[in-house]
Protein backbone atom coordinates (compact mmCIF):
# COMPACT_ATOMS: atom_id res chain seq x y z
CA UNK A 1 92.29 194.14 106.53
CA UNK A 2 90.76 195.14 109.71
CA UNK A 3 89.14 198.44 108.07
CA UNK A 4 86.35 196.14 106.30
CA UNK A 5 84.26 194.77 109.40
CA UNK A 6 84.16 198.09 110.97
CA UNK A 7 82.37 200.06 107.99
CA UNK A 8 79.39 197.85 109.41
CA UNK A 9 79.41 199.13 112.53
CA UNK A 10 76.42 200.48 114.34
CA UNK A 11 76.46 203.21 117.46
CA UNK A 12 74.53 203.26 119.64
CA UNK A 13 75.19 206.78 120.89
CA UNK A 14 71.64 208.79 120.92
CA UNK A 15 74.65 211.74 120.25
CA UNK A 16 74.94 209.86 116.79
CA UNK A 17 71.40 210.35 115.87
CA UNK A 18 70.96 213.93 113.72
CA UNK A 19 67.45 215.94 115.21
CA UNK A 20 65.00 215.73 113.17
CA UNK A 21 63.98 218.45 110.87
CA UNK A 22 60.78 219.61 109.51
CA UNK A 23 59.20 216.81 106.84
CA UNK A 24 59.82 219.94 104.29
CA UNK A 25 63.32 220.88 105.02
CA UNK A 26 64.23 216.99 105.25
CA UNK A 27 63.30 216.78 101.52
CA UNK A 28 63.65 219.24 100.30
CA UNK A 29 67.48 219.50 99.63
CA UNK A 30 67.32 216.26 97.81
CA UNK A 31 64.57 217.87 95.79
CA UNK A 32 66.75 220.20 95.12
CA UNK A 33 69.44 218.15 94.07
CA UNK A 34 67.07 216.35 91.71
CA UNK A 35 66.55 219.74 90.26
CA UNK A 36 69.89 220.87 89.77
CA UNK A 37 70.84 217.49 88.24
CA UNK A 38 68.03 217.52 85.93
CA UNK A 39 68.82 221.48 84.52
CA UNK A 40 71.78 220.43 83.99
CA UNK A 41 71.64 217.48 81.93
CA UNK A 42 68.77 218.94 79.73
CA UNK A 43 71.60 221.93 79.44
CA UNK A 44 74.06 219.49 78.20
CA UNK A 45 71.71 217.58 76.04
CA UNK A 46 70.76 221.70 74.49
CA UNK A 47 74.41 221.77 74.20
CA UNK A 48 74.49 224.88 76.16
CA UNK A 49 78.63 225.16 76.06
CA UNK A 50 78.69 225.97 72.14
CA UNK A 51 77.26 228.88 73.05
CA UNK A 52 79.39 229.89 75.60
CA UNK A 53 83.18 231.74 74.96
CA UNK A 54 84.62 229.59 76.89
CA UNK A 55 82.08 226.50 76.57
CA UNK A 56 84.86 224.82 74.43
CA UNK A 57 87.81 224.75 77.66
CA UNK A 58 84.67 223.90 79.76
CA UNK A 59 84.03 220.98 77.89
CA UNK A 60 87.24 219.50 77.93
CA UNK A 61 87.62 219.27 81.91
CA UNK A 62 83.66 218.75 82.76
CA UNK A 63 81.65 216.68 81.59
CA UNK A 64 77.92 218.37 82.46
CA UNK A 65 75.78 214.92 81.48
CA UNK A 66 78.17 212.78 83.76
CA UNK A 67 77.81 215.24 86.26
CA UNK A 68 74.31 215.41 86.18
CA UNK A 69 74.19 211.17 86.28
CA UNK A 70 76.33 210.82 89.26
CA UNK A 71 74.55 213.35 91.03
CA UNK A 72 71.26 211.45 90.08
CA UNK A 73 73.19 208.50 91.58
CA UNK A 74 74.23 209.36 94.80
CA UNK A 75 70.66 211.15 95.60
CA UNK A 76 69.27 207.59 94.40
CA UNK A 77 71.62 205.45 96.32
CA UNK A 78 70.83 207.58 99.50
CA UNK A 79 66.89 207.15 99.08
CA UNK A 80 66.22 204.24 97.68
CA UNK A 81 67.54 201.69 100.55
CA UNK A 82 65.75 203.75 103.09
CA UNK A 83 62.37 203.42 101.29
CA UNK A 84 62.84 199.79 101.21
CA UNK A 85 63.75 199.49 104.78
CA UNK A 86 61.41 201.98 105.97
CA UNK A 87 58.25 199.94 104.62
CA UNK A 88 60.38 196.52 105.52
CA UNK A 89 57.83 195.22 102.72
CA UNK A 90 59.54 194.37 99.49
CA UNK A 91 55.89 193.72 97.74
CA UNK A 92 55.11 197.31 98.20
CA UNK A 93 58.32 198.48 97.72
CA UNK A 94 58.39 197.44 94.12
CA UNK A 95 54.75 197.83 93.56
CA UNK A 96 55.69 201.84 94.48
CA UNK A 97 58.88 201.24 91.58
CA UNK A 98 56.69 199.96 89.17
CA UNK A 99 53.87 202.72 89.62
CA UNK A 100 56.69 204.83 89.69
CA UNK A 101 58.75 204.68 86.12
CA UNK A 102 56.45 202.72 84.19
CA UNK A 103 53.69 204.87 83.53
CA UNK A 104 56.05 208.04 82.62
CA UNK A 105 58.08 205.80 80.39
CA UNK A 106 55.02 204.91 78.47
CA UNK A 107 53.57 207.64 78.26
CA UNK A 108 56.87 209.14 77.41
CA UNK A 109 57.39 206.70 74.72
CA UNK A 110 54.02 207.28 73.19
CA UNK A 111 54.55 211.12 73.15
CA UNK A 112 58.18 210.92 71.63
CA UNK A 113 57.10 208.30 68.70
CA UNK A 114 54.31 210.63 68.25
CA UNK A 115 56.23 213.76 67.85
CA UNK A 116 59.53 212.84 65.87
CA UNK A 117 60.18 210.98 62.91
CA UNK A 118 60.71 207.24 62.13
CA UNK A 119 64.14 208.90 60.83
CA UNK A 120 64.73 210.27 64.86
CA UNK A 121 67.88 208.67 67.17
CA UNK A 122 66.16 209.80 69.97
CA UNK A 123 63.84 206.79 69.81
CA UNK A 124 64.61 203.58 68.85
CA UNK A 125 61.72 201.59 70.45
CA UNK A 126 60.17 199.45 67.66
CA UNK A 127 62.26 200.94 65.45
CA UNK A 128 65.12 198.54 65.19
CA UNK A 129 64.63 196.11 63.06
CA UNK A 130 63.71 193.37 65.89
CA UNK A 131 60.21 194.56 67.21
CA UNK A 132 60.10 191.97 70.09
CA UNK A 133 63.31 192.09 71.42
CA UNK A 134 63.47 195.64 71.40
CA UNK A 135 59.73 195.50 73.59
CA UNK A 136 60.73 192.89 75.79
CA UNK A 137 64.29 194.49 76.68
CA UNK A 138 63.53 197.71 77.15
CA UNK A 139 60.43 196.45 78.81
CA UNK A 140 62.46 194.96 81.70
CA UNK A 141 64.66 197.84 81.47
CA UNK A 142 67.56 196.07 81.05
CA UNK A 143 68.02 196.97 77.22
CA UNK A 144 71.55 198.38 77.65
CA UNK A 145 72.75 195.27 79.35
CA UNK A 146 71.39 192.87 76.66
CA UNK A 147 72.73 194.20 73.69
CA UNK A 148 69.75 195.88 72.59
CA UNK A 149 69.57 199.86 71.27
CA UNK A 150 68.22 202.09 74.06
CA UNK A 151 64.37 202.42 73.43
CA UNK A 152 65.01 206.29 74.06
CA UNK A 153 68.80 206.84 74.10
CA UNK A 154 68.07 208.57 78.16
CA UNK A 155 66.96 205.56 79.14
CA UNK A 156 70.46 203.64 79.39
CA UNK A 157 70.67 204.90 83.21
CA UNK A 158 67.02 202.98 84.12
CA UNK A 159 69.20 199.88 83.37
CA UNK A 160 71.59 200.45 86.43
CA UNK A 161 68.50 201.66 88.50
CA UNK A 162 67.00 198.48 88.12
CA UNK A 163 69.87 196.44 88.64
CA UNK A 164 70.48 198.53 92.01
CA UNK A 165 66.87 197.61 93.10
CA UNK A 166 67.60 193.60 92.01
CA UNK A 167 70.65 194.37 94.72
CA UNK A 168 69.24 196.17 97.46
CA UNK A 169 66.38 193.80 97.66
CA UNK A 170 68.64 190.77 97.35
CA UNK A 171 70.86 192.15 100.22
CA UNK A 172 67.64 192.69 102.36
CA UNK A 173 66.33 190.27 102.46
CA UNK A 174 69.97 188.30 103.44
CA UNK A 175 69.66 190.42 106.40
CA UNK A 176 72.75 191.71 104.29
CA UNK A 177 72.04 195.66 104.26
CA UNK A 178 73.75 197.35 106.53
CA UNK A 179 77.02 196.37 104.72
CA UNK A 180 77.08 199.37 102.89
CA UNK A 181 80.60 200.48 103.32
CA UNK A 182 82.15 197.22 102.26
CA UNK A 183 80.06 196.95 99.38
CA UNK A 184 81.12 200.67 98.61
CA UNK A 185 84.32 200.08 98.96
CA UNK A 186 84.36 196.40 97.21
CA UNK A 187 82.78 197.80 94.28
CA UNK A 188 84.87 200.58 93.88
CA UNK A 189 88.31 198.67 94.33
CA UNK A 190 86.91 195.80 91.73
CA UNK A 191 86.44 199.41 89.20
CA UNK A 192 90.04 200.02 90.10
CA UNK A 193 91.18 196.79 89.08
CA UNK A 194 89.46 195.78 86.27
CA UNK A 195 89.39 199.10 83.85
CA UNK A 196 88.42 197.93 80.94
CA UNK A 197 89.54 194.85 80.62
CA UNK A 198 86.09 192.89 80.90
CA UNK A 199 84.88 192.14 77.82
CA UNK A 200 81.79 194.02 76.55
CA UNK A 201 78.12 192.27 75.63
CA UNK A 202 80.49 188.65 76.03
CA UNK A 203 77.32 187.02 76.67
CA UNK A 204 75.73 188.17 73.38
CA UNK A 205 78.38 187.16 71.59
CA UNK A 206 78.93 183.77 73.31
CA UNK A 207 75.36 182.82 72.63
CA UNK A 208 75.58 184.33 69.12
CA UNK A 209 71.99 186.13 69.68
CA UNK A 210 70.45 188.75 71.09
CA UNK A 211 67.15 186.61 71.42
CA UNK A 212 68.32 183.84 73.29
CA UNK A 213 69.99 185.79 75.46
CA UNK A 214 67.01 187.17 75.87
CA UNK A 215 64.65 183.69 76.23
CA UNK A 216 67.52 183.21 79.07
CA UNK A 217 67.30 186.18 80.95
CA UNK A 218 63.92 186.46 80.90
CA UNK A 219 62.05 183.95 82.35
CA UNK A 220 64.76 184.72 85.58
CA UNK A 221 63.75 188.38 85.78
CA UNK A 222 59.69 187.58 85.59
CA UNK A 223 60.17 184.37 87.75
CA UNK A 224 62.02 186.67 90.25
CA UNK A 225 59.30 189.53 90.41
CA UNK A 226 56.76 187.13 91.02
CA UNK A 227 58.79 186.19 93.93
CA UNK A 228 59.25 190.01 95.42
CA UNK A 229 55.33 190.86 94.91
CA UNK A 230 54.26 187.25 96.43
CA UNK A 231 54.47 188.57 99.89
CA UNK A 232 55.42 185.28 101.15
CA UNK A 233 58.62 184.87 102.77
CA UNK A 234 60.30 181.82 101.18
CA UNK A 235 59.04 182.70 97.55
CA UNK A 236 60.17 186.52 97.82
CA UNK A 237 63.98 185.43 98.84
CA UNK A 238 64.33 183.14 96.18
CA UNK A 239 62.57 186.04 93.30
CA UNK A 240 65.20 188.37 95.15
CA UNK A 241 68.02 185.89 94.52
CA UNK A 242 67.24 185.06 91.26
CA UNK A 243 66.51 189.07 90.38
CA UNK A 244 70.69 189.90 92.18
CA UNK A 245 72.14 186.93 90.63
CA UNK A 246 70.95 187.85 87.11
CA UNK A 247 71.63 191.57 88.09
CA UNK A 248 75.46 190.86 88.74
CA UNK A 249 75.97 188.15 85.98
CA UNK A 250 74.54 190.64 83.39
CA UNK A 251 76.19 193.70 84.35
CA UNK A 252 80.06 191.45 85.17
CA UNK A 253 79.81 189.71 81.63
CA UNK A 254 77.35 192.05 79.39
CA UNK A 255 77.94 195.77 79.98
CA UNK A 256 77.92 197.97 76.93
CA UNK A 257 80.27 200.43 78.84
CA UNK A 258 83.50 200.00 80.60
CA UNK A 259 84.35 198.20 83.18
CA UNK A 260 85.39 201.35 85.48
CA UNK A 261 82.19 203.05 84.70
CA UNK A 262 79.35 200.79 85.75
CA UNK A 263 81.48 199.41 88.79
CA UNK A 264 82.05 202.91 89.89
CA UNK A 265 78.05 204.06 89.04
CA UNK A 266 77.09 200.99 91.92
CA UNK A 267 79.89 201.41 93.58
CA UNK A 268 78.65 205.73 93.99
CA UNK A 269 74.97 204.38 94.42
CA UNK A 270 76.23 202.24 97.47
CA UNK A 271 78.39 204.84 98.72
CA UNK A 272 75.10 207.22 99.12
CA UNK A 273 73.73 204.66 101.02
CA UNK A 274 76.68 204.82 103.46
CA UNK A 275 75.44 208.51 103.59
CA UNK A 276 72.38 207.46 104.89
CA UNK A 277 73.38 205.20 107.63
CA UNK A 278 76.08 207.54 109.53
CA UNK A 279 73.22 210.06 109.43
CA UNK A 280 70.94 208.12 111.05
CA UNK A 281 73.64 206.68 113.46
CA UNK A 282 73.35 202.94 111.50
CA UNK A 283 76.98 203.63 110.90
CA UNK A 284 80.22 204.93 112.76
CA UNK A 285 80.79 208.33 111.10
CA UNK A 286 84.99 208.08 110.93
CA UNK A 287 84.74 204.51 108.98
CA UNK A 288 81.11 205.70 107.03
CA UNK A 289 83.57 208.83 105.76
CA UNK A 290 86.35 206.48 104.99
CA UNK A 291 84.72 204.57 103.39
CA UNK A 292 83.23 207.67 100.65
CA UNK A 293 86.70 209.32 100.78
CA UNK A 294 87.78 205.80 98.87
CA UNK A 295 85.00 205.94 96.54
CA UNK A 296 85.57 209.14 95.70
CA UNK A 297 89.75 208.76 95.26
CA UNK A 298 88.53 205.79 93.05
CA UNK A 299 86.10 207.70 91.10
CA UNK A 300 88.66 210.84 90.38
CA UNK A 301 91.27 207.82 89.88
CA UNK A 302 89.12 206.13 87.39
CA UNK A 303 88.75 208.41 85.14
CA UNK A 304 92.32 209.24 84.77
CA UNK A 305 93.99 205.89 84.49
CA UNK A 306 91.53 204.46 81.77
CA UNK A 307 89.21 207.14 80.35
CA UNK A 308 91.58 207.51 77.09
CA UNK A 309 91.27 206.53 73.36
CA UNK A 310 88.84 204.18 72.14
CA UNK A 311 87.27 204.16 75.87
CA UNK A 312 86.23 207.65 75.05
CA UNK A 313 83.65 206.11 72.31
CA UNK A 314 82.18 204.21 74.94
CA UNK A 315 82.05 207.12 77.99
CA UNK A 316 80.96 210.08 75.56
CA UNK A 317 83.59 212.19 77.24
CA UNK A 318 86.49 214.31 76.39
CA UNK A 319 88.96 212.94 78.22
CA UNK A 320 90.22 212.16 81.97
CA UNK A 321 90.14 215.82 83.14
CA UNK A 322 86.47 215.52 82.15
CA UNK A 323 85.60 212.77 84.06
CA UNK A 324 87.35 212.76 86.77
CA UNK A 325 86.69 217.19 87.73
CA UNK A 326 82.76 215.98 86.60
CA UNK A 327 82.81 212.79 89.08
CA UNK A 328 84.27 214.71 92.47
CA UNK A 329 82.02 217.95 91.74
CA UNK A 330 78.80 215.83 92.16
CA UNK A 331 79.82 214.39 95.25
CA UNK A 332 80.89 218.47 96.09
CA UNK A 333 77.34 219.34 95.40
CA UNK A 334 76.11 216.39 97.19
CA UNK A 335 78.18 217.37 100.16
CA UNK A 336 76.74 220.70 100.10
CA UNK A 337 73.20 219.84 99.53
CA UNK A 338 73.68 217.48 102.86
CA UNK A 339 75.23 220.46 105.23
CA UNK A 340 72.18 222.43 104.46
CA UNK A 341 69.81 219.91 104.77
CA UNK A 342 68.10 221.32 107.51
CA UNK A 343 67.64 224.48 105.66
CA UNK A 344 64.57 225.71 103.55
CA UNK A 345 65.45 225.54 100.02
CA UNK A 346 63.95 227.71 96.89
CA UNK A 347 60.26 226.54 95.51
CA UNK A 348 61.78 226.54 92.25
CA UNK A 349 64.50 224.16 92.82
CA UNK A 350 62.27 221.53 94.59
CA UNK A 351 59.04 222.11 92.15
CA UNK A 352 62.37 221.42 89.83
CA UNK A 353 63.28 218.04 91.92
CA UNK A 354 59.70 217.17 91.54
CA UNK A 355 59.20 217.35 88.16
CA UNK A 356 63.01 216.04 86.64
CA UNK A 357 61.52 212.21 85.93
CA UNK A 358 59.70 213.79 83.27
CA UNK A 359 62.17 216.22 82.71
CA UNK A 360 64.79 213.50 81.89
CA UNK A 361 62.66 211.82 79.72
CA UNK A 362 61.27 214.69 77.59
CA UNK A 363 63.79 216.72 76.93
CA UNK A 364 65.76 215.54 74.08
CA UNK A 365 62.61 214.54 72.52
CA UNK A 366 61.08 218.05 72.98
CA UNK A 367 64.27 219.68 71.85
CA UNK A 368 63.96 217.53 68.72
CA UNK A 369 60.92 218.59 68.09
CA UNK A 370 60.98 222.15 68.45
CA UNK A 371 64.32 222.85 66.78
CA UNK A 372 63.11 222.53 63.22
CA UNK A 373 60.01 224.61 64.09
CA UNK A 374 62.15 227.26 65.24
CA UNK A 375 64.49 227.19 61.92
CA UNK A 376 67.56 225.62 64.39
CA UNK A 377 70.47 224.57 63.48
CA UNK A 378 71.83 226.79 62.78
CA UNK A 379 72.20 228.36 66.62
CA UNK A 380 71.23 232.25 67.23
CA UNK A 381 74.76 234.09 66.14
CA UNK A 382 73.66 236.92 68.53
CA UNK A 383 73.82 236.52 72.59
CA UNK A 384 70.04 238.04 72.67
CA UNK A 385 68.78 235.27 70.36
CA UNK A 386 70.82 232.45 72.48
CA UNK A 387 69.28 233.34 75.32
CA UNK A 388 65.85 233.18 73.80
CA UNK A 389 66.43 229.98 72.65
CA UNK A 390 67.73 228.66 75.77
CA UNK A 391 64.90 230.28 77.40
CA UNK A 392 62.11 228.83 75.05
CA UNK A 393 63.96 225.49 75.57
CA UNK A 394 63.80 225.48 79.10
CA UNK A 395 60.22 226.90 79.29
CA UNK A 396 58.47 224.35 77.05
CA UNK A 397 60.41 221.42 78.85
CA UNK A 398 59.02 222.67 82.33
CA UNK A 399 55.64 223.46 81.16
CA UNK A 400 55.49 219.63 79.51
CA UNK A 401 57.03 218.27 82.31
CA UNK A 402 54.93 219.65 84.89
CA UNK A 403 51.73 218.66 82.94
CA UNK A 404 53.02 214.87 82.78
CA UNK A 405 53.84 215.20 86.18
CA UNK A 406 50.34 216.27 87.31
CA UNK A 407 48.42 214.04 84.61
CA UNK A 408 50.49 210.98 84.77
CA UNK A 409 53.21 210.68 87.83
CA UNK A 410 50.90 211.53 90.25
CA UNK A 411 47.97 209.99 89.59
CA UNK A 412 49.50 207.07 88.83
CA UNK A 413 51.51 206.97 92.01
CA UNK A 414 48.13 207.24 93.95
CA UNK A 415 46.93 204.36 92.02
CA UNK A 416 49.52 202.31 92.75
CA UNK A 417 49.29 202.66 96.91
CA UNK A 418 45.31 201.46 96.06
CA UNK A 419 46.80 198.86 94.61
CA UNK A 420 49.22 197.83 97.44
CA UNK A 421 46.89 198.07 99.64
CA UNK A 422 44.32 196.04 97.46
CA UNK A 423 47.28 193.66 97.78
CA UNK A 424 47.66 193.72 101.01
CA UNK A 425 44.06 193.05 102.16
CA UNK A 426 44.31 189.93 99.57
CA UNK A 427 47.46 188.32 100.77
CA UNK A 428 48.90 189.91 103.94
CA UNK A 429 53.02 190.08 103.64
CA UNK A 430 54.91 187.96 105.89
CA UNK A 431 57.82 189.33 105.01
CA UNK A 432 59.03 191.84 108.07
CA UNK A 433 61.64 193.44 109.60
CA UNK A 434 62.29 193.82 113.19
CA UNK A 435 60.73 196.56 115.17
CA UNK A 436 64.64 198.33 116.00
CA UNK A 437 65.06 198.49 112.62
CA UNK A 438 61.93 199.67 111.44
CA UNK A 439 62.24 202.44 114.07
CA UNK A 440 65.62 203.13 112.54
CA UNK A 441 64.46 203.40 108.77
CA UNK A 442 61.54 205.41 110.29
CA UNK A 443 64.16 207.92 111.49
CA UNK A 444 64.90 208.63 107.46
CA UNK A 445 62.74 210.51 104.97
CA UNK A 446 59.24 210.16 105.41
CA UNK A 447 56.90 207.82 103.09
CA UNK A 448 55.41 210.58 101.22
CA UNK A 449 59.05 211.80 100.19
CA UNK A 450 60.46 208.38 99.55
CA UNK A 451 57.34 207.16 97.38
CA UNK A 452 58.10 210.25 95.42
CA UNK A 453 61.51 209.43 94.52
CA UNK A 454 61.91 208.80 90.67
CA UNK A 455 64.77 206.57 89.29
CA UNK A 456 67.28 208.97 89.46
CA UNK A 457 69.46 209.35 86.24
CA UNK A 458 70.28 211.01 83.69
CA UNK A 459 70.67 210.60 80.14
CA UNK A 460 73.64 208.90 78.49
CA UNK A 461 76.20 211.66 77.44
CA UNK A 462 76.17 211.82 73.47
């Protein structure tokens, strides 16, 4: 009982406090990360293990998508607090999120309905038999918590993103923040306990339709983010309690997967956080590492006390080995990524981090496209034709991605800092934080690097 209070702890040791490294070698190994992650969910997506000898025993004890979507996870959970904090401006901390994922989904969306078939899984936007609701759930990017089909079936993960932001900025601006470990650990002891007993989409079926769930929920996330961009004080903490209280209600009563897997994907997100404060000496390190170590035990616990039988259907996974050798390894790589931090890391792999939004939007769609132009299935029989394939796989994805990157991420990013600062000059924000801890956040990855941060996810596993 006495553990809890302490995982809040601040030093005040200047000891505590890492030296600062150069802006590119402080980013860089999270661009790398982002990289990494990215290959290797487009790898499971290209079902790379099928054409592997031994792809088959790899499959059964690693899961390579949920791999790739923790790692996203952690890397997001580390940022994306820090950006927030850093500014201590929620307005132009959601202004950056908008200007961030919207314009690559959309323009993601557009491509993908323009290159595959009505006939095409891979995207479902407007495609479902209910137009509006499909446009106005995946719109808020909350689709996968209202019962509605994935627009793209990638997009699933942008539904936990947002919820994280509806938390972070909730807890903000509480003055709740730097409670990081508790939440951690909270979260990940509520995934313990509940498995999958809470009932899935109970909300849907409650109201009987997907529609007035959706005149519900709506009106609460819109009246919310007028709140957060108001700039005003009173009118941003009630839009950030109104965005965290429909956050937790929808992902408690009306999540589409397991109980143990979206407690455990906060309770990871949160624990990268926790990351972030021991480094920058916002946190004691022994009770910051305590409290990982239990999201970690949870997260390898997890998977093997519920990921069996019908839960399979709803995890996309093999089994418990799986999950569970798939869940510690991204926190390895994490881990490893963090000891080197100060180091230089290969142009590929952070030209890699800087591209994966548009990787991890693209790729099954590109894949989907290319496949029948290329006569496959069936896959190259020989190992010289499977490594063509892979590498005409990976080279059109990088070569798409990059140009959406340069075309419409970047731009579009640019625009939207005109636009917070058109903001700004309009209605100052009188919504601050106090100079210590701005000095703090300012300790963390620069603005340049944490405006660049995508969501970080992955696709769903299928």
């Amino acid at each position: 009982m006495k553990l809890i209070p302490k995982l809040t702890r601040r030093t005040s040791d200047a000891s505590d406090v890492p030296r600062a490294a150069t802006p590119g070698a402080r980013l860089g190994w999270l661009d790398a990360l982002r990289g990494i992650a990215a290959l290797i969910v487009a790898l499971h997506h290209f079902d790379v293990l099928r054409m592997l000898p031994f792809g088959g025993a790899v499959w059964r004890n690693f899961d390579m998508g949920l791999f790739g979507v923790m790692l996203f996870f952690i890397v997001s959970g580390y940022i994306i607090p820090a950006s927030l904090e850093r500014r201590g401006d929620v307005r132009a901390f959601w202004i950056g999120r908008v200007f961030r994922i919207y314009p690559a989904l959309i323009a993601a969306f557009v491509l993908s309905m323009l290159m595959l078939p009505a006939g095409d899984g891979s995207v479902a936007l407007l495609r479902t038999g209910d137009n509006l609701a499909s446009l106005v759930a995946n719109g808020l990017m909350l689709q996968d918590l209202l019962g509605v089909i994935n627009g793209m079936n990638v997009t699933w993960t942008l539904c936990y993103e947002m919820v994280f932001y509806f938390l972070v900025t909730a807890l903000f601006t509480r003055g709740l923040h730097r409670h990081s470990g508790p939440i951690a650990v909270g979260l990940a002891g509520v995934a313990l306990l509940t498995g999958t007993t809470v009932g899935i989409q109970l909300l849907n079926t409650e109201l009987g339709s997907t529609r007035k769930l959706l005149l519900i929920v709506t009106p609460i996330v819109l009246l919310g983010l007028a709140g957060v961009l108001s700039g005003n004080r009173r009118l941003t903490g009630v839009g950030a309690l109104l965005l965290g209280g429909i956050g937790l209600v929808l992902v408690t009563l009306n999540s589409r997967a397991p109980a143990f897997e979206t407690w455990m994907i906060f309770a990871t997100m949160f624990a990268g956080t926790v990351v972030y404060r021991a480094q920058h000496g916002q946190l004691a390190r022994v009770p910051a590492l305590l409290a990982c170590g239990f999201v970690v035990v949870a997260g390898v616990l997890v998977g093997r006390l519920y990921n069996h039988g019908k839960v399979l259907e709803l995890t996309w996974s093999s089994g418990w080995k799986a999950w569970s050798v798939a869940y510690l390894a991204a926190w390895v790589l994490f881990g490893v990524g963090f000891l080197l931090r100060e180091r230089r890391f290969p142009k590929v792999l952070t030209w890699l981090g800087a591209i994966s939004f548009s990787v991890y939007l693209l790729h099954i769609p590109l894949l989907r496209t290319i496949e029948p132009l290329l006569g496959i299935p069936p896959q190259p029989s020989s190992t010289l034709g499977r490594i063509a394939w892979t590498a005409i796989f990976l080279g059109v994805v990088a070569a798409v991605s990059h140009l959406m990157y340069r075309l419409v991420e970047m731009p579009m990013q640019r625009l939207g800092r005109r636009v917070q600062k058109a903001a700004d000059r309009r209605r100052p924000v009188t919504v601050t934080v106090p100079a210590a801890e701005a000095e703090a956040a300012a300790a963390g990855p620069s603005a340049a690097g944490a405006e660049s941060e995508p969501a970080l996810s992955g696709p769903r596993r299928d």
